[in-house]
Protein backbone atom coordinates (compact mmCIF):
# COMPACT_ATOMS: atom_id res chain seq x y z
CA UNK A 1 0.76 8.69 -18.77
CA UNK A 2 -1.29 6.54 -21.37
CA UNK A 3 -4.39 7.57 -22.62
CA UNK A 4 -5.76 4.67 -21.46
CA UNK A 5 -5.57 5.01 -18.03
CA UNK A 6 -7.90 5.61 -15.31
CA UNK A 7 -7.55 7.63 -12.39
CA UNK A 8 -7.86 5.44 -9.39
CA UNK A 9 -7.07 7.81 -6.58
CA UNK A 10 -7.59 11.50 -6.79
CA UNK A 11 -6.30 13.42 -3.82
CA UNK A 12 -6.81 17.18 -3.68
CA UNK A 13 -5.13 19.89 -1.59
CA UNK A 14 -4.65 17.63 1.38
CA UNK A 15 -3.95 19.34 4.70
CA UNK A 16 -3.51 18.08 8.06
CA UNK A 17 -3.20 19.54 11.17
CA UNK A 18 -2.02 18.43 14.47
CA UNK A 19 -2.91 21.35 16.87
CA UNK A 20 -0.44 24.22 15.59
CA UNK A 21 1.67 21.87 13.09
CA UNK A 22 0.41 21.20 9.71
CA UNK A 23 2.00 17.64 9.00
CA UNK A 24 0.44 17.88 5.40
CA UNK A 25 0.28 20.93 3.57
CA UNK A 26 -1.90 21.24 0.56
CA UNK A 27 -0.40 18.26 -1.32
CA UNK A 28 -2.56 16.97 -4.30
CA UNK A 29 -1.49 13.48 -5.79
CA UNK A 30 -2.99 10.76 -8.48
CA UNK A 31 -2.54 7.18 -9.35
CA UNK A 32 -3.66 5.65 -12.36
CA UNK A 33 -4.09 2.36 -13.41
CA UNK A 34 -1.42 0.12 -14.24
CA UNK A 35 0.67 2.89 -12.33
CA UNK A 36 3.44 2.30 -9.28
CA UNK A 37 4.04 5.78 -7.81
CA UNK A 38 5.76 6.55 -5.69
CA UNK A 39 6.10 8.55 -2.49
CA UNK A 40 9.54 10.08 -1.06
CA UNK A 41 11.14 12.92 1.13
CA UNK A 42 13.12 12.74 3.85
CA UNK A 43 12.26 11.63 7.56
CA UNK A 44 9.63 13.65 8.82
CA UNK A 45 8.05 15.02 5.67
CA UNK A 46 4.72 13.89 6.19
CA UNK A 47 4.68 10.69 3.84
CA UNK A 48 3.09 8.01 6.34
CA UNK A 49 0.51 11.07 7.96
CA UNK A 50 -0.79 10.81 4.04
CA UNK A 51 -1.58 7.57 4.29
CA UNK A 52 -3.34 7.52 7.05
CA UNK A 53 -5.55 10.30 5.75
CA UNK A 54 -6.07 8.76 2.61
CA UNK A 55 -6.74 5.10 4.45
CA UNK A 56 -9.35 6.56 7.37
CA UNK A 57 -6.79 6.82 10.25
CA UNK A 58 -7.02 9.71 10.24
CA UNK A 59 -9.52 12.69 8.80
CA UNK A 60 -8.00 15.46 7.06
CA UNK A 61 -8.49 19.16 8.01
CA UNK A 62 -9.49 19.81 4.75
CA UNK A 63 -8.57 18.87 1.16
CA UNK A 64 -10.65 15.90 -0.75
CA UNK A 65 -9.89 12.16 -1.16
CA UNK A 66 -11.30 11.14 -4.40
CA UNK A 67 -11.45 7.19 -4.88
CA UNK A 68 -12.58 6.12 -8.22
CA UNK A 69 -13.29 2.11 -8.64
CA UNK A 70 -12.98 0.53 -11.85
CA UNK A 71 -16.31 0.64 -13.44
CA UNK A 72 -18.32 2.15 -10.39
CA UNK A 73 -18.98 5.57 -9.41
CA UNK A 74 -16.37 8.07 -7.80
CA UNK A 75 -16.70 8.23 -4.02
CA UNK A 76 -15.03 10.99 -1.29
CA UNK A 77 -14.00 9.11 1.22
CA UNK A 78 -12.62 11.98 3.89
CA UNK A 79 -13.81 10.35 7.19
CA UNK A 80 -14.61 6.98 6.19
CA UNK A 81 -13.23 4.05 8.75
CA UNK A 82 -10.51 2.25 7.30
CA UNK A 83 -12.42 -1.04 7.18
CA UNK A 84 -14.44 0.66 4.64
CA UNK A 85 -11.77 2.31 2.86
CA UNK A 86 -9.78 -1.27 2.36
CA UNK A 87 -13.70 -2.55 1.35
CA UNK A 88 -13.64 0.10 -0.96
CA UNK A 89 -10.22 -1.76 -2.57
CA UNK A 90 -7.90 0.41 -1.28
CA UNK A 91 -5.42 -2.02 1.02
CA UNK A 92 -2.38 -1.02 2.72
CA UNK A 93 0.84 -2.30 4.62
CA UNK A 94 2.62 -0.52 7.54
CA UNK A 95 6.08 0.46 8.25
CA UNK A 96 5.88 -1.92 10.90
CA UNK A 97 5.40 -5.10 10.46
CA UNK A 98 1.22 -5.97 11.89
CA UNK A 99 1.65 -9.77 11.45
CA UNK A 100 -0.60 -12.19 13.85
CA UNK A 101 2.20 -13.49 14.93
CA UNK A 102 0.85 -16.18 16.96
CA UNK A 103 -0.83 -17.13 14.21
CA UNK A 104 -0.10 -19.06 11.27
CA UNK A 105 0.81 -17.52 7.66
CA UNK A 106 -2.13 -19.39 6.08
CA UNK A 107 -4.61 -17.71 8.71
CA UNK A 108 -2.95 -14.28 8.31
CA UNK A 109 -3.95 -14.21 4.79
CA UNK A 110 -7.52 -15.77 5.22
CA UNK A 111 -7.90 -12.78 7.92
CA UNK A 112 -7.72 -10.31 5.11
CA UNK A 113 -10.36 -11.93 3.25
CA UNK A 114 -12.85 -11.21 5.77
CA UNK A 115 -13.96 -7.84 4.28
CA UNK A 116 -15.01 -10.43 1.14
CA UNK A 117 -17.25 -12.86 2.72
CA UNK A 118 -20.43 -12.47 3.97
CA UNK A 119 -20.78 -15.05 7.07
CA UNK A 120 -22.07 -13.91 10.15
CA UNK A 121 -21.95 -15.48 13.63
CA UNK A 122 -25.20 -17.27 13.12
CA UNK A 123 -23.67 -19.03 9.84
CA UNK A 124 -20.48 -19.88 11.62
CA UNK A 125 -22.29 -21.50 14.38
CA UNK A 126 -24.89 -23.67 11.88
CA UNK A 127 -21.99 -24.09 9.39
CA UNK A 128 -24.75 -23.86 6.18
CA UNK A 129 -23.93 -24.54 2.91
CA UNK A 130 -22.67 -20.92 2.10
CA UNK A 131 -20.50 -20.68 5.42
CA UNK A 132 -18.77 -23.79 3.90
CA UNK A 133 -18.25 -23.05 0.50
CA UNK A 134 -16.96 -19.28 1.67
CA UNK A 135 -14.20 -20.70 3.92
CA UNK A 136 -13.16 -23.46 1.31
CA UNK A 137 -12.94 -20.56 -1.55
CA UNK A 138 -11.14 -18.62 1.95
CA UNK A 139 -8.67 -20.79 2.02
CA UNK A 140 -7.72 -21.76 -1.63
CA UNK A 141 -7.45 -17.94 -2.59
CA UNK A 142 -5.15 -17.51 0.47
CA UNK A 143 -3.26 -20.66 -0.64
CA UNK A 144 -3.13 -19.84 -4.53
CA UNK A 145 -1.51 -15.59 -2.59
CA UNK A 146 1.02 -17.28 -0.57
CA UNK A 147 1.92 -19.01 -3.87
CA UNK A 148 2.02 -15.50 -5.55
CA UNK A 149 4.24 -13.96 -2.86
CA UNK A 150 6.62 -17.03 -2.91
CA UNK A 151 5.61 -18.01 0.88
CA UNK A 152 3.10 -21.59 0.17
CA UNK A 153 5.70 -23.72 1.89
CA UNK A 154 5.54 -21.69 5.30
CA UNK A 155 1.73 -21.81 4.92
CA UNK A 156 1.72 -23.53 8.37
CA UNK A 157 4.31 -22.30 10.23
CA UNK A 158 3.59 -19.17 13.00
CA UNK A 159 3.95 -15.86 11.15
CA UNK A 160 6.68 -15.06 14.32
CA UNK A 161 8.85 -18.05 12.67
CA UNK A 162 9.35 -16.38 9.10
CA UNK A 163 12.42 -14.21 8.45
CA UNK A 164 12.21 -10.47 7.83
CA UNK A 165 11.77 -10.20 4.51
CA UNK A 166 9.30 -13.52 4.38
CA UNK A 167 6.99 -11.27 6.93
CA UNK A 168 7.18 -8.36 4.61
CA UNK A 169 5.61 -10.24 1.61
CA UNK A 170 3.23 -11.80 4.03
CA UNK A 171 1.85 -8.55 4.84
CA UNK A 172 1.50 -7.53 1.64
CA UNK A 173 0.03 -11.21 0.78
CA UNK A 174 -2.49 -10.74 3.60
CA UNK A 175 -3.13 -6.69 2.02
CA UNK A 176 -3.65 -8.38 -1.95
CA UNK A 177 -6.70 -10.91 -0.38
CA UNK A 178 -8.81 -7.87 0.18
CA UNK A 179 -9.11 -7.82 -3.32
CA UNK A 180 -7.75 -4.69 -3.72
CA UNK A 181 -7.59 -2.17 -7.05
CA UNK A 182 -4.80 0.00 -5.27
CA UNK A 183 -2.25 -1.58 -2.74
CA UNK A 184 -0.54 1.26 -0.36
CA UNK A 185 2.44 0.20 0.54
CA UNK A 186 4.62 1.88 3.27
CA UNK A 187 8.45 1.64 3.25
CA UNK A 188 8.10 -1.92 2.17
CA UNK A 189 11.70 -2.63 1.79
CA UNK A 190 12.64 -1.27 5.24
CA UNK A 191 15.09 -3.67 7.27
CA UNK A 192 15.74 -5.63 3.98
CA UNK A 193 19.24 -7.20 3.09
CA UNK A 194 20.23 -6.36 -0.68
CA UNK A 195 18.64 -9.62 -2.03
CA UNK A 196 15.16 -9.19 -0.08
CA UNK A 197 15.14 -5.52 -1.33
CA UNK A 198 15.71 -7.27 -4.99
CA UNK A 199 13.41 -9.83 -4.77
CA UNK A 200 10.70 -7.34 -3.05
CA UNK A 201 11.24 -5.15 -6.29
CA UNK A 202 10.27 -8.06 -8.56
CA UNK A 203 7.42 -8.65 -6.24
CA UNK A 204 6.27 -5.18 -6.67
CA UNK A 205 6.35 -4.68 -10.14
CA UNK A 206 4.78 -8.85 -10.86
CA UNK A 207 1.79 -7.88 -8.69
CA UNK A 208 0.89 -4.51 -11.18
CA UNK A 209 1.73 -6.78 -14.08
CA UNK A 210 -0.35 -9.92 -13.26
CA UNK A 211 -3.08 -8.73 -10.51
CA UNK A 212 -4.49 -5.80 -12.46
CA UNK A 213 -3.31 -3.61 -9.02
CA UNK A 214 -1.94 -0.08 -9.48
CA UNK A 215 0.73 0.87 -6.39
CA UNK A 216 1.18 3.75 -4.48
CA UNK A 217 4.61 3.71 -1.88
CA UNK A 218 6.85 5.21 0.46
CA UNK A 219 9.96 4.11 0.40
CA UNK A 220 13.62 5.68 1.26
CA UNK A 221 15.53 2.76 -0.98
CA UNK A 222 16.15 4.96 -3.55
CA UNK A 223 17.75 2.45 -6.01
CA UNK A 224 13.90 0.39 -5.70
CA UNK A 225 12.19 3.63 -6.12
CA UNK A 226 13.96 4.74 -9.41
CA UNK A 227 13.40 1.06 -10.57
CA UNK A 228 10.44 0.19 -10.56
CA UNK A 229 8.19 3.83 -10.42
CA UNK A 230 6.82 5.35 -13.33
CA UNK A 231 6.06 8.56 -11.31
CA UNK A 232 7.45 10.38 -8.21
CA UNK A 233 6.11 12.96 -5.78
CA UNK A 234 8.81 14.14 -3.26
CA UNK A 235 7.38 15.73 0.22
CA UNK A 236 9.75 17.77 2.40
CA UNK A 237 8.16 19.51 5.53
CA UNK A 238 4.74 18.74 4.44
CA UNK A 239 4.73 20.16 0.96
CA UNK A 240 5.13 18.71 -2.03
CA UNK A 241 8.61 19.95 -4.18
CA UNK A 242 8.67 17.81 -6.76
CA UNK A 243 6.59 15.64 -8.96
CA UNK A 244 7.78 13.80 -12.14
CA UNK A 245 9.61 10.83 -13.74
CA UNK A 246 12.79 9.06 -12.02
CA UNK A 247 14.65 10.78 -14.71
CA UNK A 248 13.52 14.11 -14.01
CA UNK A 249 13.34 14.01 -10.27
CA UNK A 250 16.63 12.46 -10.22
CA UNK A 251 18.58 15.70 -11.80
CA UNK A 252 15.83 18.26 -9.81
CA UNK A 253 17.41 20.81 -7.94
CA UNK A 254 15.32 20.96 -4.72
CA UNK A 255 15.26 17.32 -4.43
CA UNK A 256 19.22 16.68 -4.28
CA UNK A 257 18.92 19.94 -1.57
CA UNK A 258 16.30 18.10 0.37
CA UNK A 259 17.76 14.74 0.41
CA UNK A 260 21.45 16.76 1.55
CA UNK A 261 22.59 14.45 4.38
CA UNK A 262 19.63 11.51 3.52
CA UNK A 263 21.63 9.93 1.08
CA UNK A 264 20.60 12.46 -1.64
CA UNK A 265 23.73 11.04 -4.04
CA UNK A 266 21.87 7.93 -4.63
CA UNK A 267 18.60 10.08 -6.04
């Protein structure tokens, strides 16, 4: 890690309980900036009940969820609604796709702007100065995304219309115009053909390069994982086994046992 960095996200002994099952068992986990890490164990480990105590889904038993914005003071956010977790710049995707999919790709991204405007209902109705010049700068940041994200020239067609992988980096388009410092993404490349999985890899990696956004995943595409992370944590049954480079959790012992029968030869 580079002394320059910053931690971002600070996550400390995080446990979570479901009744008598703990789905998260004291796992503690940082991103810095100009990071992607990721997260990977096998089905059922706990990877995606993480996120959703780190995002607001869902509150922890106990454990602390350190966020720490570029140039502002550190916040716990343990129990904070996910609108004001992604407000906070933390944005996520989900393992399944949540397009509107009635909806057209332009309008799914200007949707995830609306945690950075400040119209009301009054201003809509009156359509003031401000309300106008907000939706204009709306819709040329969601324009100048889809452009990012390779999507511009489906900017009118229903979300339902794209292919797979086009609905993928819309999600992740719509996730980006929250203005986010750290982009969650989980299982990303799931579905994907070989050359969606590719060009979602480039994505990946462009966004840390050229949006200043660090990038936490799940993902079970090993090959993407060992490409494009700098660091790895590896969950199995709740716990965290593993934590290092691609290098070093590639050769570890207890992650080629864990990943026995998950396609542990391609770790």
């Amino acid at each position: 890690m580079a002394e320059n960095t910053q931690k971002l996200l600070e996550v400390r002994e995080l446990t979570m309980d479901f009744g008598g099952l703990r789905a998260v068992d004291s796992i503690t986990l940082e991103v810095c900036t100009g990071e992607i890490v990721a997260l990977i164990g096998p089905n059922g480990a706990g990877k995606t009940t993480f996120f959703n105590c780190v995002t607001g889904i869902y509150k922890p038993t106990r454990g602390e969820i350190l966020v720490h914005p570029p140039e502002q003071k550190t916040y716990k956010i343990n129990g904070f609604k996910p609108n004001r977790v992604t407000a906070m710049g933390l944005a996520r995707t989900f393992q399944n796709i949540r397009l509107f999919q009635n909806m057209t790709v332009l309008e799914n991204v200007m949707i995830g702007r609306h945690c950075r405007t400040t119209t009301n209902i009054l201003g809509a109705i009156l359509r003031g100065k401000n309300t106008n010049r907000q939706e204009r700068e709306t819709i040329e940041r969601s324009y100048e995304l889809l452009e990012k994200v390779g999507l511009v020239h489906f900017a009118d067609e229903f979300a339902k219309n794209l292919p797979y992988g086009a609905q993928r980096r819309l999600e992740i388009a719509r996730a980006m115009a929250t203005d986010p410092f750290l982009l969650l993404l989980d299982e990303p490349a799931a579905g994907m053909n070989p050359q969606e999985t590719k060009d979602l890899d480039e994505l990946i990696v462009r966004i840390k390069d050229t949006e200043n956004i660090s990038i936490l995943l799940i993902e079970h595409d090993m090959k993407l994982v060992m490409n494009i992370s700098e660091r790895i944590y590896v969950m199995e049954y709740g716990k965290k086994i593993a934590h290092g480079s691609p290098q070093e959790i590639r050769s570890n012992p207890k992650v080629i046992e864990a990943y026995l029968g998950e396609g542990g030869d391609d770790a």
